[in-house]
C-alpha atoms as a PDB file:
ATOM      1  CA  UNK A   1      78.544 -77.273  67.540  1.00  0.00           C
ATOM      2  CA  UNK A   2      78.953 -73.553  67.469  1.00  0.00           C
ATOM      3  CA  UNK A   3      79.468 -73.567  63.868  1.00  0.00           C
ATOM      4  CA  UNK A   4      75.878 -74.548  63.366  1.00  0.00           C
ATOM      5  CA  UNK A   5      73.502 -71.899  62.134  1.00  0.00           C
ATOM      6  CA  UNK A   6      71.926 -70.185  64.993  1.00  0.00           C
ATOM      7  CA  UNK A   7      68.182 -70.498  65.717  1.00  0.00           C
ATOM      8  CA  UNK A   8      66.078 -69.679  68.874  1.00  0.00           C
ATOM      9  CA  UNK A   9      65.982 -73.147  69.704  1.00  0.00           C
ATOM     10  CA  UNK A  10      69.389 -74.212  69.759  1.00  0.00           C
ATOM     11  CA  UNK A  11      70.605 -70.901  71.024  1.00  0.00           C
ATOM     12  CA  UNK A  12      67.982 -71.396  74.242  1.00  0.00           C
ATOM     13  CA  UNK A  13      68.979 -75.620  74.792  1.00  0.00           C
ATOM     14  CA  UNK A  14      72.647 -73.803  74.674  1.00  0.00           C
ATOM     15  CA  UNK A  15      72.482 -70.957  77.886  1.00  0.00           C
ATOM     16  CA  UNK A  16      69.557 -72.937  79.325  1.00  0.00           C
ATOM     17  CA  UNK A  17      66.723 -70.830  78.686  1.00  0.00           C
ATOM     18  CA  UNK A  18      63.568 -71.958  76.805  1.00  0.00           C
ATOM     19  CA  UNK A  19      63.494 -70.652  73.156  1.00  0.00           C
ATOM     20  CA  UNK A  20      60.143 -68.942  74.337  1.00  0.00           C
ATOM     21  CA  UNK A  21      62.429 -66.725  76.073  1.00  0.00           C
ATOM     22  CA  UNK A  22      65.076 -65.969  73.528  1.00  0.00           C
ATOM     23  CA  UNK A  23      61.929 -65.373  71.212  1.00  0.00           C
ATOM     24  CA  UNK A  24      60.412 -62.851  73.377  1.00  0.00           C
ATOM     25  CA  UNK A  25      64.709 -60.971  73.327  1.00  0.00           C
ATOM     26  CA  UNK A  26      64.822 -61.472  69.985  1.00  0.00           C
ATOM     27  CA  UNK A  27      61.092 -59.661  69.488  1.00  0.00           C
ATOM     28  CA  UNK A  28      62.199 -56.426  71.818  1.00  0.00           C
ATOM     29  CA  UNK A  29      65.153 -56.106  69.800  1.00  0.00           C
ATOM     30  CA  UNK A  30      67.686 -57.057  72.233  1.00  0.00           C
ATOM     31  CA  UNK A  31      69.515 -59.793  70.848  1.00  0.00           C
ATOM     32  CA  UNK A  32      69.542 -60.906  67.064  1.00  0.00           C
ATOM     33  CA  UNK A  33      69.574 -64.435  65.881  1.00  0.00           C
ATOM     34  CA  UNK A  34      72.102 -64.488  62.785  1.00  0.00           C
ATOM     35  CA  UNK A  35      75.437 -66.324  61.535  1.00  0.00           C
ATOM     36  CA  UNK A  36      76.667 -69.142  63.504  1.00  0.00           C
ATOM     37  CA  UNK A  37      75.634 -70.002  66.957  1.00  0.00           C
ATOM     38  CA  UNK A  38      79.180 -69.371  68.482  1.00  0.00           C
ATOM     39  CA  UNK A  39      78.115 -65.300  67.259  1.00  0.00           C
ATOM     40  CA  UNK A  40      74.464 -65.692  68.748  1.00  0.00           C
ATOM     41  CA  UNK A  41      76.273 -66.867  72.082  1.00  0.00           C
ATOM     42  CA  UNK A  42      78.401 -64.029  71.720  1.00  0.00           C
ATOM     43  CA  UNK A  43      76.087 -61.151  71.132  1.00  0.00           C
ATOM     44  CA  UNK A  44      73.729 -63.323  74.053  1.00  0.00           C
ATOM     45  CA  UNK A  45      76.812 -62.972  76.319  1.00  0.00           C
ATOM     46  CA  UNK A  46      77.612 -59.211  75.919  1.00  0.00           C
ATOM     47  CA  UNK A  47      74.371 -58.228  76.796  1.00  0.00           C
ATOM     48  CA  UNK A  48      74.257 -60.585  80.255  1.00  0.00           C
ATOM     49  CA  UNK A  49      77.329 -58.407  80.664  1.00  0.00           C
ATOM     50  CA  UNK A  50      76.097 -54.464  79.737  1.00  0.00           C
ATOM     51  CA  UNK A  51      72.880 -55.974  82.239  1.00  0.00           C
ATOM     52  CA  UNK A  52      75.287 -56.865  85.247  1.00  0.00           C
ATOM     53  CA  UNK A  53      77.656 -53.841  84.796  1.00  0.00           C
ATOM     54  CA  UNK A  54      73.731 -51.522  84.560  1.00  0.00           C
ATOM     55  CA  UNK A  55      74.849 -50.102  81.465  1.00  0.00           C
ATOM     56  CA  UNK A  56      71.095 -51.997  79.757  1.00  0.00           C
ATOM     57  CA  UNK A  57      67.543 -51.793  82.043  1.00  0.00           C
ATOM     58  CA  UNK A  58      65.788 -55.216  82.140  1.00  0.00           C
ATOM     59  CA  UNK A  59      63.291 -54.166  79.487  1.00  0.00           C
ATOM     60  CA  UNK A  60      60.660 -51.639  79.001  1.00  0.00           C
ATOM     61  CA  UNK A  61      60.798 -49.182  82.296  1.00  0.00           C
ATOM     62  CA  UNK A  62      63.824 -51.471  83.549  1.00  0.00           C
ATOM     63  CA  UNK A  63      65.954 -50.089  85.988  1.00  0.00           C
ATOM     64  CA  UNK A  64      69.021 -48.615  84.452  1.00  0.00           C
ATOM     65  CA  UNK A  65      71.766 -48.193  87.280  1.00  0.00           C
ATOM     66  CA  UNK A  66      73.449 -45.329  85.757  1.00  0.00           C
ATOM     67  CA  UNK A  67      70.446 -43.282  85.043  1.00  0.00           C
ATOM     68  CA  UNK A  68      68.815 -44.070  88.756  1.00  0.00           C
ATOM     69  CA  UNK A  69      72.444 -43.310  90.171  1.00  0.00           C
ATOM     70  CA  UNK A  70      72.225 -40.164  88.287  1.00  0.00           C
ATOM     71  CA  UNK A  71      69.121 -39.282  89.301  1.00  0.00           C
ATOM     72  CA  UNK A  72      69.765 -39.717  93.153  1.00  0.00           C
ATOM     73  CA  UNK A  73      72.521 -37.836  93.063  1.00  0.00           C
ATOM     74  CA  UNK A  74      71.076 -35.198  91.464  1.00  0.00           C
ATOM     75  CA  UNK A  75      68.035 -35.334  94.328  1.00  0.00           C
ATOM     76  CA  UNK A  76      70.741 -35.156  97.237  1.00  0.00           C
ATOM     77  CA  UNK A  77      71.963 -32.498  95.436  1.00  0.00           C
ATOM     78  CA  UNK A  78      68.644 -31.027  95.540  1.00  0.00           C
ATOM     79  CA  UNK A  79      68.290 -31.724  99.039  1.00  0.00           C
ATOM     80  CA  UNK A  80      71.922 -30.355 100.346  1.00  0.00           C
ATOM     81  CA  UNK A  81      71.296 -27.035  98.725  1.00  0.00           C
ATOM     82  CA  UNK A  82      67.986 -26.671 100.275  1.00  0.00           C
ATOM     83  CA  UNK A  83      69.362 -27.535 103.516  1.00  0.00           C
ATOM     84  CA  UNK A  84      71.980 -25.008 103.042  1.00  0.00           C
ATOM     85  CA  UNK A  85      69.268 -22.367 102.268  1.00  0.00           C
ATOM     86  CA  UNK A  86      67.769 -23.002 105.214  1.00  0.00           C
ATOM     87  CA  UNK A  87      71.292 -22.624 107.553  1.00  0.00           C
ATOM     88  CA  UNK A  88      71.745 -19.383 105.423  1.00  0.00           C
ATOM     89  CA  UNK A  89      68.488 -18.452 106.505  1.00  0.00           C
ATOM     90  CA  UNK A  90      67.870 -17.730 102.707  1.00  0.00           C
ATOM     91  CA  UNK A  91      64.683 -20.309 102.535  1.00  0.00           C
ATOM     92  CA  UNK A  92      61.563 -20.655 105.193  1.00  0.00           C
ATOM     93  CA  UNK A  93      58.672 -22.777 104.836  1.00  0.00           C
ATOM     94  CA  UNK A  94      55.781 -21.440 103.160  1.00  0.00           C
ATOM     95  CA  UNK A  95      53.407 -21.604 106.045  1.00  0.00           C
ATOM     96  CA  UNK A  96      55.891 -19.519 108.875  1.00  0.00           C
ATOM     97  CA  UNK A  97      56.042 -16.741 105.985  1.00  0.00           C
ATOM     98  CA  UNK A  98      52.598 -16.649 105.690  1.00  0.00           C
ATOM     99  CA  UNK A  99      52.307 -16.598 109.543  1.00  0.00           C
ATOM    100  CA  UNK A 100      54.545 -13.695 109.519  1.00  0.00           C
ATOM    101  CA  UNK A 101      52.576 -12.142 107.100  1.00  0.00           C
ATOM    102  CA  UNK A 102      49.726 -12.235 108.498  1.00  0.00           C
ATOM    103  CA  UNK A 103      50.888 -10.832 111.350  1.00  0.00           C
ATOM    104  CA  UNK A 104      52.222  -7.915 110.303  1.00  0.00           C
ATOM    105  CA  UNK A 105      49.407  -7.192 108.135  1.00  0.00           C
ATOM    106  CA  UNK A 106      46.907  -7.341 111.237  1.00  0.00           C
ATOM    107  CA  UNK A 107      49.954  -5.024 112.977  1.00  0.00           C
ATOM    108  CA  UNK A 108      49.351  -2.489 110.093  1.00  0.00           C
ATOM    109  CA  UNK A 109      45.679  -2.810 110.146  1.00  0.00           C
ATOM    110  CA  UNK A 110      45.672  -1.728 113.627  1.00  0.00           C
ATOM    111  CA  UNK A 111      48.336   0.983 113.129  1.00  0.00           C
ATOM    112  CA  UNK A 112      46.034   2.155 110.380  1.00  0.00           C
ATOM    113  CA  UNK A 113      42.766   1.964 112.720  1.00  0.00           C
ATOM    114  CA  UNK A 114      44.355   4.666 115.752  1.00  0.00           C
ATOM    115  CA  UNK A 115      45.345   7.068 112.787  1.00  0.00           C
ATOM    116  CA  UNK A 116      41.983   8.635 112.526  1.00  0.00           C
ATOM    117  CA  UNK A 117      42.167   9.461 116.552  1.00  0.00           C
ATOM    118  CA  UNK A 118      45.884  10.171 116.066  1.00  0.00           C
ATOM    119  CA  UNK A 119      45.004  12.748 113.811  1.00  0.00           C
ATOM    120  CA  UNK A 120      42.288  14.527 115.621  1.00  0.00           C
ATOM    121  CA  UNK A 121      44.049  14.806 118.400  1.00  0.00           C
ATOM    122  CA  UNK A 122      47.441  16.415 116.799  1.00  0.00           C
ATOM    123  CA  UNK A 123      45.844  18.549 114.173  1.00  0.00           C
ATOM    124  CA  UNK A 124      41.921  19.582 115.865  1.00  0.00           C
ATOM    125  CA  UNK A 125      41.875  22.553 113.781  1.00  0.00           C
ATOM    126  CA  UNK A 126      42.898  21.206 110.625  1.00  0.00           C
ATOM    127  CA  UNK A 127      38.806  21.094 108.917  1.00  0.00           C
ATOM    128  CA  UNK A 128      36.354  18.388 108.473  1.00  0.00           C
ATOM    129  CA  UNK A 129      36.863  18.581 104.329  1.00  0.00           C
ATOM    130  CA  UNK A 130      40.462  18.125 104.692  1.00  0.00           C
ATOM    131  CA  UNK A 131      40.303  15.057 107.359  1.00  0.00           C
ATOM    132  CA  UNK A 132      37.605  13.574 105.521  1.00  0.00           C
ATOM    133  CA  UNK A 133      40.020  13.372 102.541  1.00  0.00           C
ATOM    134  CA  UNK A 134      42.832  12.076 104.039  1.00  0.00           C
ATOM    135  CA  UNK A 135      40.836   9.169 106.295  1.00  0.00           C
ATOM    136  CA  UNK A 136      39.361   8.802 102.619  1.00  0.00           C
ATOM    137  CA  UNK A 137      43.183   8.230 100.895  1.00  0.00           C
ATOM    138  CA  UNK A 138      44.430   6.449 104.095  1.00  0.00           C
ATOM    139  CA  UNK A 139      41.317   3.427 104.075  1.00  0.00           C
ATOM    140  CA  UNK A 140      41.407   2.951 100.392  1.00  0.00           C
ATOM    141  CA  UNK A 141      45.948   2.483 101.036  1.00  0.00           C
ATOM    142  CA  UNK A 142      44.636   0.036 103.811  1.00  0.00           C
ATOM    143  CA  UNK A 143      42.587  -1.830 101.523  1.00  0.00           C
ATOM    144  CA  UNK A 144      44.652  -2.306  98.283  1.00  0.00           C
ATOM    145  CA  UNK A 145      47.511  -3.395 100.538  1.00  0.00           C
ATOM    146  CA  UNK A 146      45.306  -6.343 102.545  1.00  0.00           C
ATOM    147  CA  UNK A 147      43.659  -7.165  99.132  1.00  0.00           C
ATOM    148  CA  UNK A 148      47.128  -7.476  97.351  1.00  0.00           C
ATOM    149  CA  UNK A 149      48.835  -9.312 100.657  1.00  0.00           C
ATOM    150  CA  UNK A 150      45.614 -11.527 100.848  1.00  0.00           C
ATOM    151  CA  UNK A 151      45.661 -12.314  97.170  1.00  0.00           C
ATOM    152  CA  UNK A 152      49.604 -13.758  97.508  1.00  0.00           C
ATOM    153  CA  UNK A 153      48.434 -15.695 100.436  1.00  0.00           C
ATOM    154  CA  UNK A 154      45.927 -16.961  98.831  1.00  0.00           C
ATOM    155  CA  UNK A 155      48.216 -18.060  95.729  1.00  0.00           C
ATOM    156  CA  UNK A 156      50.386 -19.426  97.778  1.00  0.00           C
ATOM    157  CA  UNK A 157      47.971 -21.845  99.596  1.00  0.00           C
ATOM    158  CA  UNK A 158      46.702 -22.868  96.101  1.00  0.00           C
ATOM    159  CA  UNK A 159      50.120 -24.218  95.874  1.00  0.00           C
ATOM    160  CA  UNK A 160      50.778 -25.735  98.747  1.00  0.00           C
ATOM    161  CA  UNK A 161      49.457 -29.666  98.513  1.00  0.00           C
ATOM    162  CA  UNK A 162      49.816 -30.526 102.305  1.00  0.00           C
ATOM    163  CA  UNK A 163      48.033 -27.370 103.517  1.00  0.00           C
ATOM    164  CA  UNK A 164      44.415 -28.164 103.206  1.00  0.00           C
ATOM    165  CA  UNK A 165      43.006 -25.711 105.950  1.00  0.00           C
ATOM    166  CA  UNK A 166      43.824 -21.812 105.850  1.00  0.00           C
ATOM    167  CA  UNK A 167      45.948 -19.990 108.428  1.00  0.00           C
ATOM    168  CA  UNK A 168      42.982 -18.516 110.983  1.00  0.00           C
ATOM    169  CA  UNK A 169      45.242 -15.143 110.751  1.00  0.00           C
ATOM    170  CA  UNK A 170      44.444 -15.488 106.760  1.00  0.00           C
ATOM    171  CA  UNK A 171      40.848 -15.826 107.789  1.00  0.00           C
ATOM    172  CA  UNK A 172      41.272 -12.387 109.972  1.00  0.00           C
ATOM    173  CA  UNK A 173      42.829 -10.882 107.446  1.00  0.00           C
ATOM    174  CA  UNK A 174      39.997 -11.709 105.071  1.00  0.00           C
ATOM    175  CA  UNK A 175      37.588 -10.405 107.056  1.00  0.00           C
ATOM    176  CA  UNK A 176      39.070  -6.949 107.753  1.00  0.00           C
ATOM    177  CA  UNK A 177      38.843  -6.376 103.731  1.00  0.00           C
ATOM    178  CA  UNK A 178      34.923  -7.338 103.744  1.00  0.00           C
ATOM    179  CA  UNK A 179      34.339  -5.202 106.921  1.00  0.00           C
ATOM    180  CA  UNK A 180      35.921  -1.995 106.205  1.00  0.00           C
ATOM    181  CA  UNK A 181      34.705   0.148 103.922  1.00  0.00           C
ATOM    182  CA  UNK A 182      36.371   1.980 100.780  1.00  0.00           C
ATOM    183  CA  UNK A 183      36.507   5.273  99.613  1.00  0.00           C
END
């Protein structure tokens, strides 16, 4: 009986599948019906086989065991070495950074704000020209530095999917740059 040339039909009756089915392998490309029916059964067999051991998906977007194996290592992986960053304390989530940030920019700000009594107080003889200038250079510092430190906080909520709604210290921090003037 295995002798007999192979066809779809007989190879189908043989494993107990309908010849519908071997059709539809033989279409994909996954088995080939040629020689004898004993070879069919064969080449039929080998790939059952390379299917149970994962070494073949089950078609089109299948799952193949060694690539998904592969791929959740490689994610734990992932995962370890960001936990390690963490412990190292060489990784913090966006949002405390930008906390911090923001914090220490309004620190600044306010640092920046007392200079002009500061000033007046340690030097009162130093003239108007020259304190002019310098309250001039020192409020055009304080600006580029909140516009640059507002501009990477902005980035970085632009890329941050699960942070729909700003920091409120961002929003502070916005508003100092549209209140205070430049020189």
């Amino acid at each position: 009986m295995l002798d007999k040339p192979a066809t779809q039909k007989a190879l189908g009756e043989l494993v107990g599948v309908s010849q519908q089915a071997i059709g539809a392998m033989v279409k994909e490309g996954k088995i080939a019906i040629s020689g004898t029916l004993g070879q069919a059964l064969i080449e039929y067999c080998e790939r059952l086989r390379d299917q149970a051991a994962g070494r073949l998906g089950d078609g089109e977007g299948g799952l193949d065991l060694v690539q998904e194996r592969a791929g959740l290592a490689k994610e734990q992986k992932e995962a370890q070495a960001l936990k390690n960053a963490v412990t190292r304390g060489e990784y913090a989530p966006i949002g405390a950074l930008e906390d911090v940030l923001a914090q220490a920019c309004s620190n600044v700000v306010a640092e920046f704000e007392q200079l002009e009594g500061t000033l007046r107080k340690t030097c009162p003889d130093l003239d108007e020209q020259a304190k002019t200038t310098i309250f001039a250079v020192i409020a055009a510092a304080r600006n580029k530095w909140i516009r640059s430190t507002t501009r990477l906080i902005s980035e970085s909520l632009d890329q941050s999917p699960n942070d729909d709604d700003p920091d409120p210290d961002f929003e502070d921090i916005l508003a100092l740059t549209e209140d205070t003037p430049t020189a």
